[in-house]
Protein backbone atom coordinates (compact mmCIF):
# COMPACT_ATOMS: atom_id res chain seq x y z
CA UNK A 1 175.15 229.00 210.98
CA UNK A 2 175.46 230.91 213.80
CA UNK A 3 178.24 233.61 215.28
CA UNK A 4 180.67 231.80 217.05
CA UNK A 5 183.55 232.55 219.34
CA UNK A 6 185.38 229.81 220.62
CA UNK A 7 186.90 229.89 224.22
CA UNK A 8 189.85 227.58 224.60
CA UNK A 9 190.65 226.51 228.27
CA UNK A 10 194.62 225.91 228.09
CA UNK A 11 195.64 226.79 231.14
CA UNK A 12 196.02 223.36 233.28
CA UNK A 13 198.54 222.15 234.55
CA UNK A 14 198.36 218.82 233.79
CA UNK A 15 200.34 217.48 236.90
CA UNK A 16 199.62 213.70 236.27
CA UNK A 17 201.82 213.84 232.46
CA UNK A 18 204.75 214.91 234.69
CA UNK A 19 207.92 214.66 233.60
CA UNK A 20 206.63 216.15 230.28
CA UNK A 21 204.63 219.04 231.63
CA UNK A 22 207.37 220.40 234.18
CA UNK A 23 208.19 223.04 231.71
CA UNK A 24 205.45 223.57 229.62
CA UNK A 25 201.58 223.64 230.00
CA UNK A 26 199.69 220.04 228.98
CA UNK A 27 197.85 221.53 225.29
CA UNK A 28 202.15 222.80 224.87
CA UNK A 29 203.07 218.80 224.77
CA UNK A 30 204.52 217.54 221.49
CA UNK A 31 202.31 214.89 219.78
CA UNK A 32 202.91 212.63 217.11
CA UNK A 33 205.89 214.04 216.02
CA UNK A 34 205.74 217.13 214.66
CA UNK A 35 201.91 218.42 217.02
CA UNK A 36 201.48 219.90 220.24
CA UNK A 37 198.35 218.99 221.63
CA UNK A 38 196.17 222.43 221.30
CA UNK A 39 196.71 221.59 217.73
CA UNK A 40 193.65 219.37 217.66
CA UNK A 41 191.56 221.56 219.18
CA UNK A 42 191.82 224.78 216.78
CA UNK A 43 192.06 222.50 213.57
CA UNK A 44 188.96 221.24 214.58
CA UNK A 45 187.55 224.57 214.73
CA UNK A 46 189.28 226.21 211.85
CA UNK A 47 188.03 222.92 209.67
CA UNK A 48 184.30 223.57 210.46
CA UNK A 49 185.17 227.56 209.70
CA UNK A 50 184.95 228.68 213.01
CA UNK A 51 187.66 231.48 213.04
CA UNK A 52 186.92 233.46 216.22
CA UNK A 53 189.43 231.55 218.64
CA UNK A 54 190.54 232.84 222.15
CA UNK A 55 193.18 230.80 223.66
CA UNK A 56 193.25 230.98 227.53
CA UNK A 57 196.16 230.53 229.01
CA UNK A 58 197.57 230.73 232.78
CA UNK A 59 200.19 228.13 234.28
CA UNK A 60 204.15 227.41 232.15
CA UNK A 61 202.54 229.26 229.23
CA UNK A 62 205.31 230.45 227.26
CA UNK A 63 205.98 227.35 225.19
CA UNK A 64 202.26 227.54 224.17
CA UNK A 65 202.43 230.74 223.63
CA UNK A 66 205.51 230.49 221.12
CA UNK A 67 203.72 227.98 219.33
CA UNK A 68 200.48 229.54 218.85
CA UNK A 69 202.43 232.68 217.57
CA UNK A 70 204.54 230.78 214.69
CA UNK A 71 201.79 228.27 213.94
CA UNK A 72 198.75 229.98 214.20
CA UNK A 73 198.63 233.69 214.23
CA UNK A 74 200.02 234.05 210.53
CA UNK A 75 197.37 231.38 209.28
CA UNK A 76 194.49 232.94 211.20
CA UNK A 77 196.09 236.87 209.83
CA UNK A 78 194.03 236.12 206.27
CA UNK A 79 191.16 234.57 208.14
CA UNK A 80 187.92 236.13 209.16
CA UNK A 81 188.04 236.77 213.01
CA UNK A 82 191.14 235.43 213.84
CA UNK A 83 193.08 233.71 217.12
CA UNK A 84 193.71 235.82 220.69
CA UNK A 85 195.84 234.87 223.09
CA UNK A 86 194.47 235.96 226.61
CA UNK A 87 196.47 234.90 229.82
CA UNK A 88 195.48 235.33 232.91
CA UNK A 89 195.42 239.13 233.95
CA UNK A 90 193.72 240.05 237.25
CA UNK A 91 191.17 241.77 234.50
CA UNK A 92 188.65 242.17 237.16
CA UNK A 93 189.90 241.61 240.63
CA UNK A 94 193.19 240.19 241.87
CA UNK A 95 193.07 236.75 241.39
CA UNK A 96 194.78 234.81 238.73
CA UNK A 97 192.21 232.11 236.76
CA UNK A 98 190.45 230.19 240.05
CA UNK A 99 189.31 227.48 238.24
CA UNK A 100 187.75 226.84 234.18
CA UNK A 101 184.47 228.91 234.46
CA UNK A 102 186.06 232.25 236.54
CA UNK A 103 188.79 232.17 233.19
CA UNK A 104 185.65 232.04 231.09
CA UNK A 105 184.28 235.01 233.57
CA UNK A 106 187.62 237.05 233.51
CA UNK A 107 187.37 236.98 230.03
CA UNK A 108 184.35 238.58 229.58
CA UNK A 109 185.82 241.40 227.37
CA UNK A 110 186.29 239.47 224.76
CA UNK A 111 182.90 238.23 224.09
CA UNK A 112 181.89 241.82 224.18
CA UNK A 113 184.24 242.40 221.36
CA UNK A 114 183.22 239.67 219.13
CA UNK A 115 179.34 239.46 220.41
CA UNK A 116 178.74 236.37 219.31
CA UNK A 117 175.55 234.44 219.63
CA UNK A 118 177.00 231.30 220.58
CA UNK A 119 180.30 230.57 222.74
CA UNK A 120 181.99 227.67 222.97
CA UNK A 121 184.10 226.72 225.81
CA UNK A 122 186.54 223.79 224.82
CA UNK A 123 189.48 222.05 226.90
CA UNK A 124 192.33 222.54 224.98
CA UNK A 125 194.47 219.14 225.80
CA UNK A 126 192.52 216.30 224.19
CA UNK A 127 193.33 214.17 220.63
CA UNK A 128 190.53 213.70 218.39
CA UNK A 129 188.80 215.43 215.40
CA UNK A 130 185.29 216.68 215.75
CA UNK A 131 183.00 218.82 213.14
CA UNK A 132 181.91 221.70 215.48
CA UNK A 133 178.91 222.05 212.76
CA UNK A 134 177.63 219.09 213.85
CA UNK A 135 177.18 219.77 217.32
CA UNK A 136 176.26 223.77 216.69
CA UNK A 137 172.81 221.85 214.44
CA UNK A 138 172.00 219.82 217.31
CA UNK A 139 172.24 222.42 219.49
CA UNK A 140 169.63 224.81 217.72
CA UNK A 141 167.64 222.06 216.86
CA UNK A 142 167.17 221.14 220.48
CA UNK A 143 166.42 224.72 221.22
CA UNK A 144 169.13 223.98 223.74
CA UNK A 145 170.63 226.28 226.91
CA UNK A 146 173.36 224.73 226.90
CA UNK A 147 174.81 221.22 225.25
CA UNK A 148 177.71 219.39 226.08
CA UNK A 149 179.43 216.78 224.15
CA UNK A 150 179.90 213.52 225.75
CA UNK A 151 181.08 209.92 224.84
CA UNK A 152 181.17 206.15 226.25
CA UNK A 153 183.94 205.13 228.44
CA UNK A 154 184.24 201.70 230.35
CA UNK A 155 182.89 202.16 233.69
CA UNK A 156 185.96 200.61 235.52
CA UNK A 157 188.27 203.73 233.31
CA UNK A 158 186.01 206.21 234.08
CA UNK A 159 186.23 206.27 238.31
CA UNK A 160 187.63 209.31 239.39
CA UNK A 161 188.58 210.69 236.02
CA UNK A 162 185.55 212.35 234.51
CA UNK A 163 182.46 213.86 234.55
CA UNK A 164 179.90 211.45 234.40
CA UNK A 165 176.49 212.22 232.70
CA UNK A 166 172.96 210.55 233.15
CA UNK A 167 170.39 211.37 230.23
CA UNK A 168 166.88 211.06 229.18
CA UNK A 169 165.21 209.03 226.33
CA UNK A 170 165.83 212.11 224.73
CA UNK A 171 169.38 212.96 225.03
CA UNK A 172 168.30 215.59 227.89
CA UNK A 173 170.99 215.53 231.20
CA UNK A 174 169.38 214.53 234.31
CA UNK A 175 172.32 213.65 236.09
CA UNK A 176 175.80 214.62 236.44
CA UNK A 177 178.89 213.94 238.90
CA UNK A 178 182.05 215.22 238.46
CA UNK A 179 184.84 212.55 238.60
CA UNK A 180 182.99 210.25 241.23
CA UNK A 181 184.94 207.50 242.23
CA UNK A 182 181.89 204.94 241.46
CA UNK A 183 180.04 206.11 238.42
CA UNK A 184 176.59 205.27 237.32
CA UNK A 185 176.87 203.14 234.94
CA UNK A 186 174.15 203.36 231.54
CA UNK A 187 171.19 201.58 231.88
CA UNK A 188 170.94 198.66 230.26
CA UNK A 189 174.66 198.56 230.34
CA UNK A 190 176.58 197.84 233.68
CA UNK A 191 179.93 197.99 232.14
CA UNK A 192 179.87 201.49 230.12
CA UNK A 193 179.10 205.18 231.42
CA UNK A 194 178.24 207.92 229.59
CA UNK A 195 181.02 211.34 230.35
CA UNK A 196 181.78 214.68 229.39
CA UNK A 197 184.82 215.77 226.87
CA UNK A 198 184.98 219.11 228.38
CA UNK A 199 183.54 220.52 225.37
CA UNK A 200 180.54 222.79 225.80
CA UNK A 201 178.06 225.16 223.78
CA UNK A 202 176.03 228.30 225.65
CA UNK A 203 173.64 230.35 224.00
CA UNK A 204 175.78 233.65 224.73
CA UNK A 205 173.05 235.42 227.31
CA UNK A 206 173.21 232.21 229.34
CA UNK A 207 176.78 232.25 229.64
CA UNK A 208 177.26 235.86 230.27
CA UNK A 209 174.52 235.27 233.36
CA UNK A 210 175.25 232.10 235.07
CA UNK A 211 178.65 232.61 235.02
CA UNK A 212 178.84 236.59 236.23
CA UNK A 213 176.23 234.42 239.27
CA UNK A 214 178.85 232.39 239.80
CA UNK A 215 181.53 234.56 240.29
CA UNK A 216 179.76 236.45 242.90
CA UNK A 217 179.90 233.19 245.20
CA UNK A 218 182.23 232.52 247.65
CA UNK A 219 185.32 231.21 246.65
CA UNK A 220 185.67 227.55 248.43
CA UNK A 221 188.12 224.53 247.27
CA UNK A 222 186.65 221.33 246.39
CA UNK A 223 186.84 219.27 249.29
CA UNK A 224 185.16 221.93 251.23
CA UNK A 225 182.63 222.19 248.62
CA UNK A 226 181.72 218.98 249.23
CA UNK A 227 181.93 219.24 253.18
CA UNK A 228 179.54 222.01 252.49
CA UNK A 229 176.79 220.05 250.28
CA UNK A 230 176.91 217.35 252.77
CA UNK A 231 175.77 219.88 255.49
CA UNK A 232 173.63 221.75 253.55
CA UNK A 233 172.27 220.27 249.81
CA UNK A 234 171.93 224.00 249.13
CA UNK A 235 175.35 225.29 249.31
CA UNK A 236 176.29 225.85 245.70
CA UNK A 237 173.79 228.57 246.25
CA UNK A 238 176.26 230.40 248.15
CA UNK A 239 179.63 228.93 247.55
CA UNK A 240 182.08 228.08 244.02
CA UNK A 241 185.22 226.35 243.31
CA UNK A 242 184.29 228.31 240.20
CA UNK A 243 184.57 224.97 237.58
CA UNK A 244 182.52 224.71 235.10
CA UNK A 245 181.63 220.78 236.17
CA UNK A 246 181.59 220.85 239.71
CA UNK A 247 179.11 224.49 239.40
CA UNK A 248 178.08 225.60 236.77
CA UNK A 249 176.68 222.52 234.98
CA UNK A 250 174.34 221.94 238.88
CA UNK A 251 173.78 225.41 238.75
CA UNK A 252 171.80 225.03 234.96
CA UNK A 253 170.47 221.35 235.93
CA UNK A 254 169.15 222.94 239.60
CA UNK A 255 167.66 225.93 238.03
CA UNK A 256 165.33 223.63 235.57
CA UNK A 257 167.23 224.59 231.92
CA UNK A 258 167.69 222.77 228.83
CA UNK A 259 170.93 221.07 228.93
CA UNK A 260 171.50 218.41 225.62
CA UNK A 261 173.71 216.07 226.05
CA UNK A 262 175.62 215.50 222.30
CA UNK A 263 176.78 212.06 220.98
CA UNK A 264 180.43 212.10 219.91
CA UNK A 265 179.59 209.09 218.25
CA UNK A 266 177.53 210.19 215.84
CA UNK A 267 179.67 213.24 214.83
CA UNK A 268 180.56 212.79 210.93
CA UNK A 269 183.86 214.07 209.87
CA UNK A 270 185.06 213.96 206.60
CA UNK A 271 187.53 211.29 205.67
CA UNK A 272 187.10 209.91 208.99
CA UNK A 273 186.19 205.92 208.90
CA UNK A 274 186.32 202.80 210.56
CA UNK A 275 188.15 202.58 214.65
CA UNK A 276 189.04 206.18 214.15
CA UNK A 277 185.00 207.23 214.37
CA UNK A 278 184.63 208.48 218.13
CA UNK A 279 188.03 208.44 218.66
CA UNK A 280 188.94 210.84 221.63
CA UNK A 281 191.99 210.33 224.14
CA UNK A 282 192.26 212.94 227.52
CA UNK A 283 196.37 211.93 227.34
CA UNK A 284 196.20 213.04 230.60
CA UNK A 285 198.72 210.19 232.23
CA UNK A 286 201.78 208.74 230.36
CA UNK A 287 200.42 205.99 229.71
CA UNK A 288 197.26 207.54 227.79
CA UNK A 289 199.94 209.91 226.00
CA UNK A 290 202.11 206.92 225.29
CA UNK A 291 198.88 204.53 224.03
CA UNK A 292 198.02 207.76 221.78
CA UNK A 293 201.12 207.97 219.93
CA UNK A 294 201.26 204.40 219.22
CA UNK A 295 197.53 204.83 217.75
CA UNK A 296 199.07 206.86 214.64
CA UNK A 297 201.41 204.23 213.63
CA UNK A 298 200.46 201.43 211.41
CA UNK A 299 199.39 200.52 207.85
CA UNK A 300 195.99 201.50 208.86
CA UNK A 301 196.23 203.76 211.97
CA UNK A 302 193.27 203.90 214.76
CA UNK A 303 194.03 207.89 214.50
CA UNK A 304 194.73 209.29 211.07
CA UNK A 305 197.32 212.51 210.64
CA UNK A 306 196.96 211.72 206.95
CA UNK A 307 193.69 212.82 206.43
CA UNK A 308 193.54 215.85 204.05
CA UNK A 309 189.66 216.09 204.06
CA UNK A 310 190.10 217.66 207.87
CA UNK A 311 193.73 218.27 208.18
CA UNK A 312 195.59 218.97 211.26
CA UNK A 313 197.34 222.06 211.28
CA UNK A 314 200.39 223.07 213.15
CA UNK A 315 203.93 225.48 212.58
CA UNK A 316 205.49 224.77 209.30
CA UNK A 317 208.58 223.16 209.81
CA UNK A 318 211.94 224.74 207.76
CA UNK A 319 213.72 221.56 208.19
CA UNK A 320 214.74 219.40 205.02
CA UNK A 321 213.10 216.05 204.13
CA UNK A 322 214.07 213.11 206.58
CA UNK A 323 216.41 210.93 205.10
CA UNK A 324 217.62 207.08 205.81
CA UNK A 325 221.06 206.03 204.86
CA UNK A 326 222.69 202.84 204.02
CA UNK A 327 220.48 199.80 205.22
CA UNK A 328 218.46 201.42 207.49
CA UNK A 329 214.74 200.01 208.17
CA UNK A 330 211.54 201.71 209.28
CA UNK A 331 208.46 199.31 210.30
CA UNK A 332 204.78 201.37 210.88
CA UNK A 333 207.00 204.74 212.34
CA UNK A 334 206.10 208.35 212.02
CA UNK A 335 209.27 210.15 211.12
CA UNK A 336 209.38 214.17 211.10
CA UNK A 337 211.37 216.22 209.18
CA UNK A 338 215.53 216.86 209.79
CA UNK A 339 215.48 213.55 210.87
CA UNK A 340 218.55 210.97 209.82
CA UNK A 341 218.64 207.48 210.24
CA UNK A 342 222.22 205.51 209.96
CA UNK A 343 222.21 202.27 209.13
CA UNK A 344 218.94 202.26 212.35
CA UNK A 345 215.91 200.09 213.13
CA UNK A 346 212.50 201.71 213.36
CA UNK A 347 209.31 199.52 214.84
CA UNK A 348 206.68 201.26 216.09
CA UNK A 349 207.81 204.92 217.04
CA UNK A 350 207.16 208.15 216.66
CA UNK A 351 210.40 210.95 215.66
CA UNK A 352 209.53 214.47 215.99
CA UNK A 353 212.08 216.93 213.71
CA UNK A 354 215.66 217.10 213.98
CA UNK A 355 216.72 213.17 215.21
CA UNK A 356 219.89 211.48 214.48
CA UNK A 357 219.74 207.90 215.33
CA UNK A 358 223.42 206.89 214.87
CA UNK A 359 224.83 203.55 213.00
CA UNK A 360 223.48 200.59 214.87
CA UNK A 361 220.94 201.85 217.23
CA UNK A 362 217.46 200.59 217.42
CA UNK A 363 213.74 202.60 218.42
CA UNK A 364 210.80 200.01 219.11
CA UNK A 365 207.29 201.24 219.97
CA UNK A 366 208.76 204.37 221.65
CA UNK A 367 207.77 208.82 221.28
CA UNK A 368 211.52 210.62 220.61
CA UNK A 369 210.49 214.19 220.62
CA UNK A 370 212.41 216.73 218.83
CA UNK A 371 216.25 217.67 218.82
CA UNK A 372 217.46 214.42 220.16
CA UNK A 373 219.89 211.96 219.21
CA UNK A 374 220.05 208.19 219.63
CA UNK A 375 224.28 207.12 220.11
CA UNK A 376 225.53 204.59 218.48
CA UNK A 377 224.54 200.87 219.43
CA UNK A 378 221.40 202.57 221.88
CA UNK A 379 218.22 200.43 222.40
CA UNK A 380 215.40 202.48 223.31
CA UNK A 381 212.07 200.51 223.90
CA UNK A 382 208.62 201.71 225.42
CA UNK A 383 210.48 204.78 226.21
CA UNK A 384 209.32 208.68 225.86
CA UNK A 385 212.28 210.60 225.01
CA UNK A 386 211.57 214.47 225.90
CA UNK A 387 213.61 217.01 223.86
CA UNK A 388 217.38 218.15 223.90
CA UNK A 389 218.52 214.56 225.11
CA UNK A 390 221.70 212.78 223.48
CA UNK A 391 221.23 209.08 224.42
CA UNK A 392 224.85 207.30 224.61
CA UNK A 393 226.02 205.36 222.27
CA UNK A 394 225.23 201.27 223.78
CA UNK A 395 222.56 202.43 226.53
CA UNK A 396 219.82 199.46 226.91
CA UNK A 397 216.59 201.84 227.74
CA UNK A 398 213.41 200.03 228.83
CA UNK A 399 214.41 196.47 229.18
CA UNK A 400 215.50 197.05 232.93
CA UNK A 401 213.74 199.12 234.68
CA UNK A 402 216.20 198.68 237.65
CA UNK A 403 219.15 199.84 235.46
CA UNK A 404 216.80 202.85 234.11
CA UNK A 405 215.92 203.87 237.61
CA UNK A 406 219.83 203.64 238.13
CA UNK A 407 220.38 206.39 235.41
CA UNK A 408 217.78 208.66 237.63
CA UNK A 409 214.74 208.57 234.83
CA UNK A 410 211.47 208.17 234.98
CA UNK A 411 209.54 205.13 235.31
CA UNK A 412 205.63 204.80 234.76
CA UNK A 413 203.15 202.05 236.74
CA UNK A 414 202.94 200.46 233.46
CA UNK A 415 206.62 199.99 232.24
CA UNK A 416 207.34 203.26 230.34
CA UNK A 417 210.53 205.22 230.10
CA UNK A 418 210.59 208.35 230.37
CA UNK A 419 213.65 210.49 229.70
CA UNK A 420 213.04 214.09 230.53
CA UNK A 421 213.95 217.21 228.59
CA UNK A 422 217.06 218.13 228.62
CA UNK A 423 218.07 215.30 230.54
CA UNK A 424 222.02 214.26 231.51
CA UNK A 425 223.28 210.84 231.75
């Protein structure tokens, strides 16, 4: 196989999972209780022995950073290669990261260091497993530029969301739109499209060149990017929002290269069967996050932490085993370590570490994250907890949603709860 350095992009925002992103960055976000997010992401890599990791980072970045320092640095220390942290730092002009391809361009340095002959830039704030191998063969067999991974979404999910790709008989990209609001649908198949993951392989020269091109351009936002292109088809010749999907990937289609477009489906990870095949979630809205979470419980969960043939890695937790006392009963719940239950009714959650849910109180199809604990006599249902939150003892939470917007939290279009961290009542 191939050199490989991996570029993670973990620097967004994530503005749409508000309230949980107001103090940490979106691939920071506990996940099925005892993840964060970028956790995905580097197993994936470290699984298909891929050891050369950068993680990118710009916007609430010290949680991340925390993490990636207890969970990560010590396991990568007896690894080949190993995991780098690089924030953003005005490396070669003043500006912080402008958008995903300048943070690929600031970083430069560090594929100097590593000289790889492949880099691949990966978001860093998606749920799924994938065998980089996989991808890396089809790449060289292609005698591929550049290939990006890509999957089938409905057509009436995918409007305004992603990238949307057209290909050839031949899995070649012809086409591409970022996040249009009416997507192309596949041919043959009015109801699906085909989009991006944000995951992407260069042949290292290619990178280096389009995107030092790119960051020569003028620097424009997106809606006056495409003010621009309307008055002049030509203008990405002369102006960037500096993305990697709304420039660089016209830039390679424009200038006549190879770009493969890979088939998520057909990527074969061990121990992985059944629903859980394909299975890839952006968790960019509550909702998503909240769906997610609830795909890990069950006798036979659509997304499998369980799987020791590709396990997910994260910080080793120096809490003792949880525990349930008296008559307490659990029904298809993920429950993390430190965590008590008194005489408590679990359906359908997920506890991160350290939970007490008190004598009487009841959890249905709800995501408690860490250090919490649930009073006395509570209810909590299709709520999101965030941490550091003691709920009173007899509080109904997500039966009312007048009553919960009473108490000042959070309610999503679709009926979920959110209590943010730290939160008073």
């Amino acid at each position: 196989m191939p050199s490989v350095l991996a570029m993670i992009l973990a620097g967004g925002e994530g503005r749409r999972l508000d309230p949980l992103t107001l103090h940490r960055a979106k691939p920071a976000v506990p996940f099925g209780g005892k993840y964060r997010i970028i956790d995905f992401v580097l197993s994936n890599f470290v699984n298909s022995r891929i050891f050369n990791i950068a993680v990118l980072t710009q916007t609430k970045a010290e949680s991340l950073i925390d993490h990636i320092e207890r969970a990560w640095l010590s396991l990568m220390g007896s690894l080949v290669g190993g995991i780098s942290i690089n924030p953003a730092q005005q490396r070669v002009n003043k500006d912080w990261y402008l958008g995903t391809a300048d943070a690929v361009y600031q970083n430069f340095n560090r594929i100097s260091k590593v000289n790889p002959e492949l880099v691949a830039v990966f978001g860093g704030d998606h749920v799924y497993k994938m065998n980089l191998r996989e991808m890396i063969a089809f790449h060289q067999d292609r005698g591929a530029d550049m290939t990006i991974a890509a999957l089938k979404v409905p057509v009436d999910k995918a409007g305004g969301q992603y990238g949307v790709i057209e290909v050839d008989a031949e899995w070649n990209m012809v086409g591409f739109e970022e996040k249009p609001e009416k997507p192309k649908p596949i041919p043959g198949d009015p109801t699906q499209c085909m989009v991006s993951m944000g995951n992407y392989l260069f042949d290292r020269d290619l990178l280096t060149y389009c995107f030092a091109a790119d960051a020569q351009k003028k620097t424009v936002t997106k809606d006056e990017l495409k003010q621009l292109l309307l008055q002049d088809p030509q203008a990405h010749t002369a102006y960037s929002t500096h993305d990697i999907g709304y420039d660089i990937i016209p830039f390679l289609l424009q200038s006549g290269l190879r770009v493969s477009v890979y088939d998520f489906a057909s990527n074969v990870v061990p121990g992985v069967t059944g629903m859980e095949v394909g299975y890839w979630r952006d968790v960019g809205t509550v909702e998503e996050f909240y769906d997610a979470n609830m795909d890990v419980c069950g006798i036979n969960p659509i997304f499998n932490l369980y799987n020791t043939d590709w396990p997910v890695r994260t910080s080793p937790s120096l809490f003792p085993p949880a525990k349930f006392s008296f008559s307490s009963e659990v029904f298809n719940s993920v429950i993390s370590e430190g965590t008590i239950l008194s005489r408590a009714r679990m359906l359908n959650s997920v506890l991160g570490y350290n939970i007490r849910v008190e004598d009487g109180a009841a959890v249905e199809y709800s995501v408690v994250f860490s250090n919490v604990t649930v009073g006395a006599g509570a209810r909590l249902r299709r709520t999101i907890v965030d941490k550091n939150v003691r709920i009173p003892p007899r509080i109904s939470i997500g039966f009312d949603r007048d009553e919960d917007a009473r108490h000042g939290l959070i309610l999503s279009p679709s009926g979920i709860t959110v209590v943010p961290k730290g939160f008073v009542f």
